[in-house]
PDB file of N, CA and C in Angstrom:
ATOM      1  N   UNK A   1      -9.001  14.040   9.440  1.00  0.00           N
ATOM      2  CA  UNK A   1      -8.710  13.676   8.070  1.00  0.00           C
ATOM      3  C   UNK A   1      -7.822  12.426   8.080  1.00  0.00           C
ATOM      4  N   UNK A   2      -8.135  11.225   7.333  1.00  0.00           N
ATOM      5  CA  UNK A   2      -7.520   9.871   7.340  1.00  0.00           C
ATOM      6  C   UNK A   2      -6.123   9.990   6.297  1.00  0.00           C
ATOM      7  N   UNK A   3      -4.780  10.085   6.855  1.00  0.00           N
ATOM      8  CA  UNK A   3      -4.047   9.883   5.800  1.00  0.00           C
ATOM      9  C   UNK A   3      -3.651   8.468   5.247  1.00  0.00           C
ATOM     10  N   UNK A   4      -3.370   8.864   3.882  1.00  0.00           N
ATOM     11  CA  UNK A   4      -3.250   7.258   2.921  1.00  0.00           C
ATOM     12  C   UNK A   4      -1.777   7.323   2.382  1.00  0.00           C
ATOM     13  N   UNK A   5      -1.533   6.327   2.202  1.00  0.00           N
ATOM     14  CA  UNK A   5       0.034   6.244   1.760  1.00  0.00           C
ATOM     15  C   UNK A   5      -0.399   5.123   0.534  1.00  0.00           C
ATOM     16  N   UNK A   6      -0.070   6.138  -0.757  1.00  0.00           N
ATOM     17  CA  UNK A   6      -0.513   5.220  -2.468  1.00  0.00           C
ATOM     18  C   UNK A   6       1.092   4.860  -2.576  1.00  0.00           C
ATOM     19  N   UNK A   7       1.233   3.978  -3.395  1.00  0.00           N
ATOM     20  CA  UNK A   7       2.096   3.477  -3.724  1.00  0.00           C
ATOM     21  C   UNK A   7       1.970   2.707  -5.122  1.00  0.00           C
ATOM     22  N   UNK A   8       2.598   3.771  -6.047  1.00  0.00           N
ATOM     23  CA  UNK A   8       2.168   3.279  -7.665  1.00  0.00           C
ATOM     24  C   UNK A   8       3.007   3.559  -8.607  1.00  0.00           C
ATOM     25  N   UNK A   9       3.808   2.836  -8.997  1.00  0.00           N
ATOM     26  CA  UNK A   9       4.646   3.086 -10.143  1.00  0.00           C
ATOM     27  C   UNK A   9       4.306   3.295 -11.354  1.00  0.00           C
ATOM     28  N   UNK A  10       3.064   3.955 -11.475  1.00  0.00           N
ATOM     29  CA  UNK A  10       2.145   4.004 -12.571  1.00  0.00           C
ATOM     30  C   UNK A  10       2.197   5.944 -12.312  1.00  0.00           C
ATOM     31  N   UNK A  11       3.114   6.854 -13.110  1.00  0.00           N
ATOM     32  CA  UNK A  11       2.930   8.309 -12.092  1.00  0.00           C
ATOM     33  C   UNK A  11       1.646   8.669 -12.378  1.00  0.00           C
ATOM     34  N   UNK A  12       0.765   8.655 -13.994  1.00  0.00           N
ATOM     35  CA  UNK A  12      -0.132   9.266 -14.357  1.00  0.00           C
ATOM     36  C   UNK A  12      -1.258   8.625 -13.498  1.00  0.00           C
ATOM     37  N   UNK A  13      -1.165   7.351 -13.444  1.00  0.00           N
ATOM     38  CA  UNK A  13      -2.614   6.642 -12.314  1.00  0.00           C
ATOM     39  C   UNK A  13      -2.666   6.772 -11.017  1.00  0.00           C
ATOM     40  N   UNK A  14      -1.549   7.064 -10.819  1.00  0.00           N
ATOM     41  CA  UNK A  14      -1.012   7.611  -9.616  1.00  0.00           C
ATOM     42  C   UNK A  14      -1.436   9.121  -9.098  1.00  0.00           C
ATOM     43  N   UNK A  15      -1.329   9.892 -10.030  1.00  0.00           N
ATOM     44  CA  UNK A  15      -1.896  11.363  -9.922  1.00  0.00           C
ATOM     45  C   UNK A  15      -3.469  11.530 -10.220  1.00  0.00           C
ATOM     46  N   UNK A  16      -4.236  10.597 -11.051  1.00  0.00           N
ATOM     47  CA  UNK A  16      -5.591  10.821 -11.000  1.00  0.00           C
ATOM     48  C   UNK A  16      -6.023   9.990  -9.896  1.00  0.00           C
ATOM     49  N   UNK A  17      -5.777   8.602  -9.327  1.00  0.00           N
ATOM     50  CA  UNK A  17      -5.651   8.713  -8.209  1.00  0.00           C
ATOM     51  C   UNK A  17      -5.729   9.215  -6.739  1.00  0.00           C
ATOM     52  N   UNK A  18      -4.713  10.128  -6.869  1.00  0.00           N
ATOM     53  CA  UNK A  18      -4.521  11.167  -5.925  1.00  0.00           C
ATOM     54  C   UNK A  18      -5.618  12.026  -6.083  1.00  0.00           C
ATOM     55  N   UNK A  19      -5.619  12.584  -7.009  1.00  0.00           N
ATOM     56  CA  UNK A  19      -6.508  13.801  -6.959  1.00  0.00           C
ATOM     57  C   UNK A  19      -8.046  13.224  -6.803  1.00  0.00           C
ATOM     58  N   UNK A  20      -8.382  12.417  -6.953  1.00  0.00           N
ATOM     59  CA  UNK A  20     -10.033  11.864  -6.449  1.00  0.00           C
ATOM     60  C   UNK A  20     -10.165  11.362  -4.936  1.00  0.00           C
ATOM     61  N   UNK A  21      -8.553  10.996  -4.374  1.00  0.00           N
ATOM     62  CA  UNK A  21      -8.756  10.783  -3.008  1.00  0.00           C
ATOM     63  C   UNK A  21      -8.612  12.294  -2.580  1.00  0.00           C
ATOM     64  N   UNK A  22      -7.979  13.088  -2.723  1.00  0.00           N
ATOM     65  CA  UNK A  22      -7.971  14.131  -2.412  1.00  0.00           C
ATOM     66  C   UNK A  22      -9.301  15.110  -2.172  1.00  0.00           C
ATOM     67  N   UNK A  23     -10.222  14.980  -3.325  1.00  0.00           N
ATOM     68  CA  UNK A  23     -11.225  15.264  -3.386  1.00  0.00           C
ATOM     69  C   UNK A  23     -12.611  14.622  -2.068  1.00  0.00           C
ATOM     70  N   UNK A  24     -11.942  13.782  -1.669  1.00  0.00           N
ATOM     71  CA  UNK A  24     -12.982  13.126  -0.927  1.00  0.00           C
ATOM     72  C   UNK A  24     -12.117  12.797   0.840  1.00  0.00           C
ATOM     73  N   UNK A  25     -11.743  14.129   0.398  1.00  0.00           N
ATOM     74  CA  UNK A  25     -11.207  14.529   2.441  1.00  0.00           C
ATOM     75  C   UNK A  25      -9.834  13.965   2.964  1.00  0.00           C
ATOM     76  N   UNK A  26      -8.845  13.469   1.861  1.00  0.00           N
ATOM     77  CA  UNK A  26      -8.043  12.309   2.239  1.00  0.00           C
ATOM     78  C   UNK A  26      -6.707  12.535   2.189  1.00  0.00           C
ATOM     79  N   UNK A  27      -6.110  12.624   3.176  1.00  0.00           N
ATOM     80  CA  UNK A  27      -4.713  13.314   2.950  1.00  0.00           C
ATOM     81  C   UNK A  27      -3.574  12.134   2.414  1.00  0.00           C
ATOM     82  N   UNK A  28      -3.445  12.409   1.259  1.00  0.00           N
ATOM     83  CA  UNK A  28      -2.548  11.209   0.350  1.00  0.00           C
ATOM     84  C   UNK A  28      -1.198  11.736   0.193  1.00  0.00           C
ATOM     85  N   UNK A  29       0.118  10.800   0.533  1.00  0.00           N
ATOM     86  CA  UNK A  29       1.111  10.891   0.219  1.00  0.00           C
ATOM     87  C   UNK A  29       1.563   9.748  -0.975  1.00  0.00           C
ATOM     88  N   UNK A  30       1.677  10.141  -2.509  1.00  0.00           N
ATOM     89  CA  UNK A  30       2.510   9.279  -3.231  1.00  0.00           C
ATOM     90  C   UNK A  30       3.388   8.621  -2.977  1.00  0.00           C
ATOM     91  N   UNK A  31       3.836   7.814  -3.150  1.00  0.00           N
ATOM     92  CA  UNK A  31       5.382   6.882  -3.346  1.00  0.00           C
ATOM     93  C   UNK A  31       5.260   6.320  -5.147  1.00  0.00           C
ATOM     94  N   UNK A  32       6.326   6.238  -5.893  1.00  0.00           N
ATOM     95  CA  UNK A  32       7.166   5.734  -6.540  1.00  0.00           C
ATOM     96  C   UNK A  32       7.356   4.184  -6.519  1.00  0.00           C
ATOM     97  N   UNK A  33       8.143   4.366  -5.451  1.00  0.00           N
ATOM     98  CA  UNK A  33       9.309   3.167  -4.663  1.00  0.00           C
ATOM     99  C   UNK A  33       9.169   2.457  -3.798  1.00  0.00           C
ATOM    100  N   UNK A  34       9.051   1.175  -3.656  1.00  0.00           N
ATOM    101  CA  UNK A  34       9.140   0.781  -2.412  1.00  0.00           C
ATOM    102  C   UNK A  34       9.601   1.337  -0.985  1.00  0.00           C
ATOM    103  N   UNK A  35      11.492   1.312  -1.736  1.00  0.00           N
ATOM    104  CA  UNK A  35      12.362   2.137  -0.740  1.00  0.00           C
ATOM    105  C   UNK A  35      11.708   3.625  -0.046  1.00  0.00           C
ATOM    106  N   UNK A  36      11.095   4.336  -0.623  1.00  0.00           N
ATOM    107  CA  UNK A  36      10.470   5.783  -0.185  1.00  0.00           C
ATOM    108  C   UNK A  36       9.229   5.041   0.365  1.00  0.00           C
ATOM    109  N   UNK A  37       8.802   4.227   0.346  1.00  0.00           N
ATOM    110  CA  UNK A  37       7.835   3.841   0.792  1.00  0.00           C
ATOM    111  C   UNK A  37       7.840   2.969   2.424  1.00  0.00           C
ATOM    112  N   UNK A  38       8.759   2.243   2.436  1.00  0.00           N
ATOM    113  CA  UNK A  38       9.510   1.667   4.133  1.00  0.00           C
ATOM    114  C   UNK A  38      10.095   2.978   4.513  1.00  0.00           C
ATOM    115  N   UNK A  39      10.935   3.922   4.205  1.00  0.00           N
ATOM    116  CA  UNK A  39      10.974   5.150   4.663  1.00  0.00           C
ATOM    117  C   UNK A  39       9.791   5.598   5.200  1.00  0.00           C
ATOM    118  N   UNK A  40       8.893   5.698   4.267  1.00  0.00           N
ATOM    119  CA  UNK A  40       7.688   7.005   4.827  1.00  0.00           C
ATOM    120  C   UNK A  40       6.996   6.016   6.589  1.00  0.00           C
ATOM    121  N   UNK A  41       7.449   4.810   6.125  1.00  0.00           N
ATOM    122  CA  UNK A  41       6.266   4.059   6.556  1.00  0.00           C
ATOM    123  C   UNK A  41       7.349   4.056   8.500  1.00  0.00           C
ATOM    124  N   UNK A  42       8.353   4.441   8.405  1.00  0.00           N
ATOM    125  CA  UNK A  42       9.300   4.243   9.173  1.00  0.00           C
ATOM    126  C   UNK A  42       9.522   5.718  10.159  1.00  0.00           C
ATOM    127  N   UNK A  43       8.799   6.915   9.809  1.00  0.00           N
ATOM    128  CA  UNK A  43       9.078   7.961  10.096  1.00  0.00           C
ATOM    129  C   UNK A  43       8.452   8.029  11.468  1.00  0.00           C
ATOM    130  N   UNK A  44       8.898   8.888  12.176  1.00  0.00           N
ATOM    131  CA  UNK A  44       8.346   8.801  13.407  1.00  0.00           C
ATOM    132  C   UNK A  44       7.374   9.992  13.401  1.00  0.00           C
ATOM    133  N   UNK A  45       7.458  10.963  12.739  1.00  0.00           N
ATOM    134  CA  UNK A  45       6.164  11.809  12.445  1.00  0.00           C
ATOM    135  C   UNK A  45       4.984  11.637  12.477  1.00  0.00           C
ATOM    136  N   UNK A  46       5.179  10.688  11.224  1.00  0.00           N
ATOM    137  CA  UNK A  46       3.744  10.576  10.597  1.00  0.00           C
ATOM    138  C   UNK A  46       3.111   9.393  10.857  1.00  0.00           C
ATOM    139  N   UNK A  47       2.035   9.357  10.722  1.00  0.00           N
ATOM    140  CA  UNK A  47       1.159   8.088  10.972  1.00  0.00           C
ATOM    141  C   UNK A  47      -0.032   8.152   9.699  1.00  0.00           C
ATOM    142  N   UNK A  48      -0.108   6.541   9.311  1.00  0.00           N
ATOM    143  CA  UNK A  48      -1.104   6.423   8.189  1.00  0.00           C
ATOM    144  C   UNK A  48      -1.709   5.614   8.428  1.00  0.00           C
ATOM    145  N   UNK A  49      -3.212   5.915   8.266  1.00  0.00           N
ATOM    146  CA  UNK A  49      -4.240   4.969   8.575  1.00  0.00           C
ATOM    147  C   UNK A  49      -4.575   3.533   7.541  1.00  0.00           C
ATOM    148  N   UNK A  50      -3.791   4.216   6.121  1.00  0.00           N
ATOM    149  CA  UNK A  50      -4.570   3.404   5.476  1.00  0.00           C
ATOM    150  C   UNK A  50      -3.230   3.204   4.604  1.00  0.00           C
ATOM    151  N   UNK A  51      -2.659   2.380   3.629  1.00  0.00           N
ATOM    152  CA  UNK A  51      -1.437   2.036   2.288  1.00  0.00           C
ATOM    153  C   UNK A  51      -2.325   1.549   1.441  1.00  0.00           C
ATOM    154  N   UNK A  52      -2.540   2.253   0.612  1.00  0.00           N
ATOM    155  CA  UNK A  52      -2.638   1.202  -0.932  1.00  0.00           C
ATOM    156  C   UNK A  52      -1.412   0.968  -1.555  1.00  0.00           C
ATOM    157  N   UNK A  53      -1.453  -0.402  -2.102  1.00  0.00           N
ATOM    158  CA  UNK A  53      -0.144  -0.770  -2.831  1.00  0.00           C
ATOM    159  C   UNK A  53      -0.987  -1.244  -4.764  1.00  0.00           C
ATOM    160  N   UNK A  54      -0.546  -0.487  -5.251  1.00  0.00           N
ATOM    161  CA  UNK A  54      -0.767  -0.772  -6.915  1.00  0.00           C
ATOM    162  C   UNK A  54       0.087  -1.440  -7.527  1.00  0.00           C
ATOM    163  N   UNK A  55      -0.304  -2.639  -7.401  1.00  0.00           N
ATOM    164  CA  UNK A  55       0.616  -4.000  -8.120  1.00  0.00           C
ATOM    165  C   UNK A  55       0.563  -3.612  -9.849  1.00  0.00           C
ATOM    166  N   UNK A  56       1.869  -3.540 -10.355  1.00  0.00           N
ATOM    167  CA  UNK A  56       1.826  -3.893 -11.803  1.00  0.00           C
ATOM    168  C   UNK A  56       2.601  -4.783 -11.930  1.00  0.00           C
ATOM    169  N   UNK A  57       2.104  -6.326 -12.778  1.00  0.00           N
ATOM    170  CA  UNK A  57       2.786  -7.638 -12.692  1.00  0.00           C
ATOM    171  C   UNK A  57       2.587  -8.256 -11.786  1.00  0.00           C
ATOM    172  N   UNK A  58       3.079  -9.671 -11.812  1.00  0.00           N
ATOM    173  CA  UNK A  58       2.457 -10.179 -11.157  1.00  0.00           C
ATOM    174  C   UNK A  58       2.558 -10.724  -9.641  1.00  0.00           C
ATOM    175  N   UNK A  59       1.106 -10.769  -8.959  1.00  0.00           N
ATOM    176  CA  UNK A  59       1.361 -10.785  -7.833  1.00  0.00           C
ATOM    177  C   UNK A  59       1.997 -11.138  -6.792  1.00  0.00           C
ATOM    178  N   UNK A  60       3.106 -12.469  -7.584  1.00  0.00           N
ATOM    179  CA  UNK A  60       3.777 -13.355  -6.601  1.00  0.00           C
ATOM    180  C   UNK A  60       4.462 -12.580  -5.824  1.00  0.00           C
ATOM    181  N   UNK A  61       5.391 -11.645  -7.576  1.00  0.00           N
ATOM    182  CA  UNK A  61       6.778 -10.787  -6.614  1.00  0.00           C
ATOM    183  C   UNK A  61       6.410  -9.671  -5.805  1.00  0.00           C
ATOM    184  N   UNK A  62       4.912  -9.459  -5.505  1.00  0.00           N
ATOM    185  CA  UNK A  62       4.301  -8.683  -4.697  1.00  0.00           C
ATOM    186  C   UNK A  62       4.666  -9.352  -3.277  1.00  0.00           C
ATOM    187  N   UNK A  63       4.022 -10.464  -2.709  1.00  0.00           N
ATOM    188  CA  UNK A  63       4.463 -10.808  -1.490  1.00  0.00           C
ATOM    189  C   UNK A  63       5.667 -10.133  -0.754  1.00  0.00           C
ATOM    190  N   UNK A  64       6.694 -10.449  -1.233  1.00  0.00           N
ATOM    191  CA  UNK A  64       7.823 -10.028  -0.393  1.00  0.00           C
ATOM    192  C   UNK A  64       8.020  -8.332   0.007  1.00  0.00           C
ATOM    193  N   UNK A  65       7.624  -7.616  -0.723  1.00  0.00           N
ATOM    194  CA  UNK A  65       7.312  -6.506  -0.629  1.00  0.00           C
ATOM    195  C   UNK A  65       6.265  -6.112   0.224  1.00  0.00           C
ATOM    196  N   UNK A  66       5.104  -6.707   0.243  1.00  0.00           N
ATOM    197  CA  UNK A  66       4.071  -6.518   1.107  1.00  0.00           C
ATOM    198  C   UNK A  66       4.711  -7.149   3.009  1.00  0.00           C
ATOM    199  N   UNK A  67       5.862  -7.853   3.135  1.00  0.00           N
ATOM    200  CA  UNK A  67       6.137  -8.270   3.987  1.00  0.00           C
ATOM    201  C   UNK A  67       6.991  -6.831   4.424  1.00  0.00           C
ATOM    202  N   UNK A  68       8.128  -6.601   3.064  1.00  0.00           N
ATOM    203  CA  UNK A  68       8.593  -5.410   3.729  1.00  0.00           C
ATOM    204  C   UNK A  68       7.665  -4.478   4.307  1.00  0.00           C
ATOM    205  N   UNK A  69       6.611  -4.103   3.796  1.00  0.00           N
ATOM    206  CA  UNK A  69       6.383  -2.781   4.228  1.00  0.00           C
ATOM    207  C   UNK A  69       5.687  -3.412   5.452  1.00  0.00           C
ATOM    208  N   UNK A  70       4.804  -4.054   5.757  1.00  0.00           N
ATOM    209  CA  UNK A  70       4.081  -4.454   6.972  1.00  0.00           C
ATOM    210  C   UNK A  70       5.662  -4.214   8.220  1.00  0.00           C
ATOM    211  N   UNK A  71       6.231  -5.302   7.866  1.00  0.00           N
ATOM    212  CA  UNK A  71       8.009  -5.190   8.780  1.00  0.00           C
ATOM    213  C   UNK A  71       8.440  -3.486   9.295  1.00  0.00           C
ATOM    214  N   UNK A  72       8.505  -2.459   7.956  1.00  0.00           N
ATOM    215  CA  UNK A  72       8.327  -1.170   8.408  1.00  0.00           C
ATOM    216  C   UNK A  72       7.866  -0.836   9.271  1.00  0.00           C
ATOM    217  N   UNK A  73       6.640  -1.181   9.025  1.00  0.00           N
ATOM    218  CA  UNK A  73       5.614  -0.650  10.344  1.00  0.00           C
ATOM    219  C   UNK A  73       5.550  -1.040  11.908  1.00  0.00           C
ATOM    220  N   UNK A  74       6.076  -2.472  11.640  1.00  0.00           N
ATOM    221  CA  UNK A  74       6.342  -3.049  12.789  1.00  0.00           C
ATOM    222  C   UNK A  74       7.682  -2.380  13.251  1.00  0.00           C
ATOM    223  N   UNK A  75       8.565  -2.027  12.715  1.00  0.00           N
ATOM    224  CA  UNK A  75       9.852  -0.886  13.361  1.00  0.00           C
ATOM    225  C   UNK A  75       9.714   0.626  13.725  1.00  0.00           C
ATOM    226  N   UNK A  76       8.203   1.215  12.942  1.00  0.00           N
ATOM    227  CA  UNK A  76       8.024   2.199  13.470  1.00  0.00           C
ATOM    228  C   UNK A  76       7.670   2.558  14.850  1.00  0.00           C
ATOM    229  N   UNK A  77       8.053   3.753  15.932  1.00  0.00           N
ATOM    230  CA  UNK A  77       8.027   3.978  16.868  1.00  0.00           C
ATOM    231  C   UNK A  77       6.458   3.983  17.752  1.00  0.00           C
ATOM    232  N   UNK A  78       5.452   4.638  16.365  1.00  0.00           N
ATOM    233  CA  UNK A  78       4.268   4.892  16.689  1.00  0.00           C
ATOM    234  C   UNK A  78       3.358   3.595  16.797  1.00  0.00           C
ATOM    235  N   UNK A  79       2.262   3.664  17.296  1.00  0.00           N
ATOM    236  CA  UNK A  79       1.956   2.293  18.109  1.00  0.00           C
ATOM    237  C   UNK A  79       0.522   2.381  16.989  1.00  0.00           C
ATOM    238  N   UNK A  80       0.474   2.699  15.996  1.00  0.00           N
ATOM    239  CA  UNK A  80      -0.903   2.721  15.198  1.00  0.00           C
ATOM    240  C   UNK A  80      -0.420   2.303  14.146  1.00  0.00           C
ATOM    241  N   UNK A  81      -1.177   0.614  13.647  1.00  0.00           N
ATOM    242  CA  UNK A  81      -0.631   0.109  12.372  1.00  0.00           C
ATOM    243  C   UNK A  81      -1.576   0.383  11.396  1.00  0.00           C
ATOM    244  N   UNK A  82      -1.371   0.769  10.032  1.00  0.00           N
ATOM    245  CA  UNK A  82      -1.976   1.358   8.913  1.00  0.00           C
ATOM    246  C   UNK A  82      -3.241   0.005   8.401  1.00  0.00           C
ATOM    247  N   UNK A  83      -4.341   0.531   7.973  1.00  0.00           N
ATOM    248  CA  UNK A  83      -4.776  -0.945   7.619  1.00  0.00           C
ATOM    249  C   UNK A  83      -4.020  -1.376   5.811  1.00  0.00           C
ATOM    250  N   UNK A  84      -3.963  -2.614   5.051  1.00  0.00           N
ATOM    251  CA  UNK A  84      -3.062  -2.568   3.894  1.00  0.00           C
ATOM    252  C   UNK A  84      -4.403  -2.562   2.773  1.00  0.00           C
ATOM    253  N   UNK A  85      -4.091  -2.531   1.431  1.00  0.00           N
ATOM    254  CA  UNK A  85      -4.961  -2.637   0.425  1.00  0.00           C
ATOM    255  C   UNK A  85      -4.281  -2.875  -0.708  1.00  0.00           C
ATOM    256  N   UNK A  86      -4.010  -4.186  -1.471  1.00  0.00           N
ATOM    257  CA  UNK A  86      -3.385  -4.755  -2.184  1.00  0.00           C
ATOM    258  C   UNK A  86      -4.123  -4.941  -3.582  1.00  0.00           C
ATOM    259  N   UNK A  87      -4.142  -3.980  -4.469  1.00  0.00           N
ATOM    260  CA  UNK A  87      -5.133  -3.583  -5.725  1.00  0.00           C
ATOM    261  C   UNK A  87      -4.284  -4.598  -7.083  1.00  0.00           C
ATOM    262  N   UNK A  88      -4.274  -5.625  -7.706  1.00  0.00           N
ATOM    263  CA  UNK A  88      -3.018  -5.841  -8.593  1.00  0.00           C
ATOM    264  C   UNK A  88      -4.520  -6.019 -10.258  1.00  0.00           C
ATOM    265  N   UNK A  89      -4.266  -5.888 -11.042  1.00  0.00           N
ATOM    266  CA  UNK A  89      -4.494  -6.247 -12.368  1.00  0.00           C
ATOM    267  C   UNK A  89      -4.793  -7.421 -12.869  1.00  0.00           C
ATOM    268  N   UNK A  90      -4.081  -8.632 -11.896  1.00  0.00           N
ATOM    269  CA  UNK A  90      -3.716  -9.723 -12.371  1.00  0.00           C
ATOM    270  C   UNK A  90      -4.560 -10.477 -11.177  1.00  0.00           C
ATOM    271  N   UNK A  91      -5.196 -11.849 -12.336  1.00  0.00           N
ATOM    272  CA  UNK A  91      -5.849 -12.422 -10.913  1.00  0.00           C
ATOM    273  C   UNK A  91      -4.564 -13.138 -10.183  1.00  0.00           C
ATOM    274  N   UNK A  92      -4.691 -13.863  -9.057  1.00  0.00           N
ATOM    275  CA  UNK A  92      -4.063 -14.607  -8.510  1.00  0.00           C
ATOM    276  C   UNK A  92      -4.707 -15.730  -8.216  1.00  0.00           C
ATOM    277  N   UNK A  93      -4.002 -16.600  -7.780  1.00  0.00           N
ATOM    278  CA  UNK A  93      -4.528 -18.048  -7.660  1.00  0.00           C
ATOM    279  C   UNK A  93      -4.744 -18.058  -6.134  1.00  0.00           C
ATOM    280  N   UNK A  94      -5.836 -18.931  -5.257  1.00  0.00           N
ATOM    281  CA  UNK A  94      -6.215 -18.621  -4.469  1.00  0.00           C
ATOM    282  C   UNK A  94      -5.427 -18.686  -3.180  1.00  0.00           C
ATOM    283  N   UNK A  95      -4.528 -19.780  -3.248  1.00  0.00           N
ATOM    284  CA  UNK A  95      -3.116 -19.867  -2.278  1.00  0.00           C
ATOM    285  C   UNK A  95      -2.473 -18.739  -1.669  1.00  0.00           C
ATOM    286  N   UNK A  96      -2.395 -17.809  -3.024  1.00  0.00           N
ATOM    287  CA  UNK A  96      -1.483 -16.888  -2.893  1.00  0.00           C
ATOM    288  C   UNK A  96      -2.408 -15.751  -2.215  1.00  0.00           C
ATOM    289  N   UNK A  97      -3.681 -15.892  -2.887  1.00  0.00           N
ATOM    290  CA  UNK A  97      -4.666 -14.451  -2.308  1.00  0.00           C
ATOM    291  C   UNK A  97      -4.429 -14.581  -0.661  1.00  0.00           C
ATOM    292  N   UNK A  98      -4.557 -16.533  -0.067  1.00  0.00           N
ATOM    293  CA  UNK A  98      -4.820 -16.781   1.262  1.00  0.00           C
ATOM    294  C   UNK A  98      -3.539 -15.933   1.752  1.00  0.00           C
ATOM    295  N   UNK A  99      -2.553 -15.910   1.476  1.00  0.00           N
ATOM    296  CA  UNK A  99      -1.395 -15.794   1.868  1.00  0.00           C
ATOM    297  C   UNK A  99      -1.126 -14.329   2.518  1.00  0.00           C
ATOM    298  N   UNK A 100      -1.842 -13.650   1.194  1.00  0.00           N
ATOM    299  CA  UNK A 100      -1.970 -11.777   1.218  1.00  0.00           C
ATOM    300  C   UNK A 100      -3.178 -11.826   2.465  1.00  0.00           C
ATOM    301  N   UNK A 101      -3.894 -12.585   2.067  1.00  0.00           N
ATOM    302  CA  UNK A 101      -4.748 -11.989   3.606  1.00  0.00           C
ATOM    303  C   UNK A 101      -4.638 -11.977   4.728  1.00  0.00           C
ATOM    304  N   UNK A 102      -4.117 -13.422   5.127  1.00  0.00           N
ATOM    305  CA  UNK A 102      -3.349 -13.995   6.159  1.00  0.00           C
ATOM    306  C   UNK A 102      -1.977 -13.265   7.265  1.00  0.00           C
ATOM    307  N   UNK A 103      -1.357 -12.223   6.156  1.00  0.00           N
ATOM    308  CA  UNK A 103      -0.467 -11.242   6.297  1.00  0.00           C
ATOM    309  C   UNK A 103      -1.381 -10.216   6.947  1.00  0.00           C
ATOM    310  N   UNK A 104      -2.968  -9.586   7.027  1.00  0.00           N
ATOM    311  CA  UNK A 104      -3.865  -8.344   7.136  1.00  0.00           C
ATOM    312  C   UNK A 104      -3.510  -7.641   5.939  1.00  0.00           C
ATOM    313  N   UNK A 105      -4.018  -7.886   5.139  1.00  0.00           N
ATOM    314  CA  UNK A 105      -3.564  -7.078   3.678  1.00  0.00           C
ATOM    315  C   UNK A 105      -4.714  -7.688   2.427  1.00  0.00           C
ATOM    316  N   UNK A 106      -5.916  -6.727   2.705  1.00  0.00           N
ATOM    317  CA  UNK A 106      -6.547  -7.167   1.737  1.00  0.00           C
ATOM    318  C   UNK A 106      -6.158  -7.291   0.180  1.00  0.00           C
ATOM    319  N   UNK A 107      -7.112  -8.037  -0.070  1.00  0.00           N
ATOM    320  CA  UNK A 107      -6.700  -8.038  -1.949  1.00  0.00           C
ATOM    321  C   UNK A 107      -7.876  -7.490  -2.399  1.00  0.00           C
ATOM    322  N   UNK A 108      -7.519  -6.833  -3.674  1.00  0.00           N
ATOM    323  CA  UNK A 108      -8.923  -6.420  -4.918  1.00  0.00           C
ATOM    324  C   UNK A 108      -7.925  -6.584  -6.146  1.00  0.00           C
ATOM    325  N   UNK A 109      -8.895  -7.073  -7.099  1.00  0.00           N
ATOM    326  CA  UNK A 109      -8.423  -7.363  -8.304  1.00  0.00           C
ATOM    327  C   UNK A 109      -9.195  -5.867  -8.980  1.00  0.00           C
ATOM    328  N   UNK A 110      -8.481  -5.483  -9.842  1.00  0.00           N
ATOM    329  CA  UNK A 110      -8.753  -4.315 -10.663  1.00  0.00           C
ATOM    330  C   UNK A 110      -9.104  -4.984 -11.911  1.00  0.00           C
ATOM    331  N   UNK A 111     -10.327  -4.415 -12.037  1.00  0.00           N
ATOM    332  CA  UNK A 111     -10.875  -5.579 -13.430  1.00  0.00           C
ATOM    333  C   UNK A 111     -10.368  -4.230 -14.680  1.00  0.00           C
TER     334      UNK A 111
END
């Protein structure tokens, strides 16, 4: 079973969300927060194959955040890095998309 680490400050999109990955074999841990989120991502327990990050606003002030958590991972003990998935609302301009990819962190725009 592939675990996912969501990350959505959205709780209600966040929970239907969940419950359709859930439905389709996927062991999902919520986050809130960033902070709970470099935590989870920092634990020596657990290992996640996969992060979605649910951008609300806009994508710029996403970057730095997407650096934190990648950085997390790079401090975690376990030697398996999560793949990223960077979902935001908002288009971005293409600089910035290069930038998110360039990091391993795909983008999808949520139409």
């Amino acid at each position: 079973m592939y675990r996912l680490l969501l990350i959505d400050q959205n709780p209600l999109r966040a929970e239907r969300l969940t419950e359709y990955l859930r439905r389709r074999s996927l062991d999902v841990t919520t986050t809130a927060s960033i902070e709970e989120a470099v935590d989870e991502l920092q634990r020596r327990t657990l290992s996640y194959e996969l992060v979605f990050v649910i951008a609300s606003g806009l994508p710029e002030h996403w970057l730095a955040v997407l650096k934190r958590l990648k950085r997390a991972c790079r401090r975690s003990v376990l030697f398996h890095r999560p793949l990223f998935l960077f979902v935001s609302n908002r288009k971005c301009n293409p600089q910035l998309r290069l930038r998110i990819e360039r990091m391993g962190v795909r983008y999808v725009r949520q139409q």
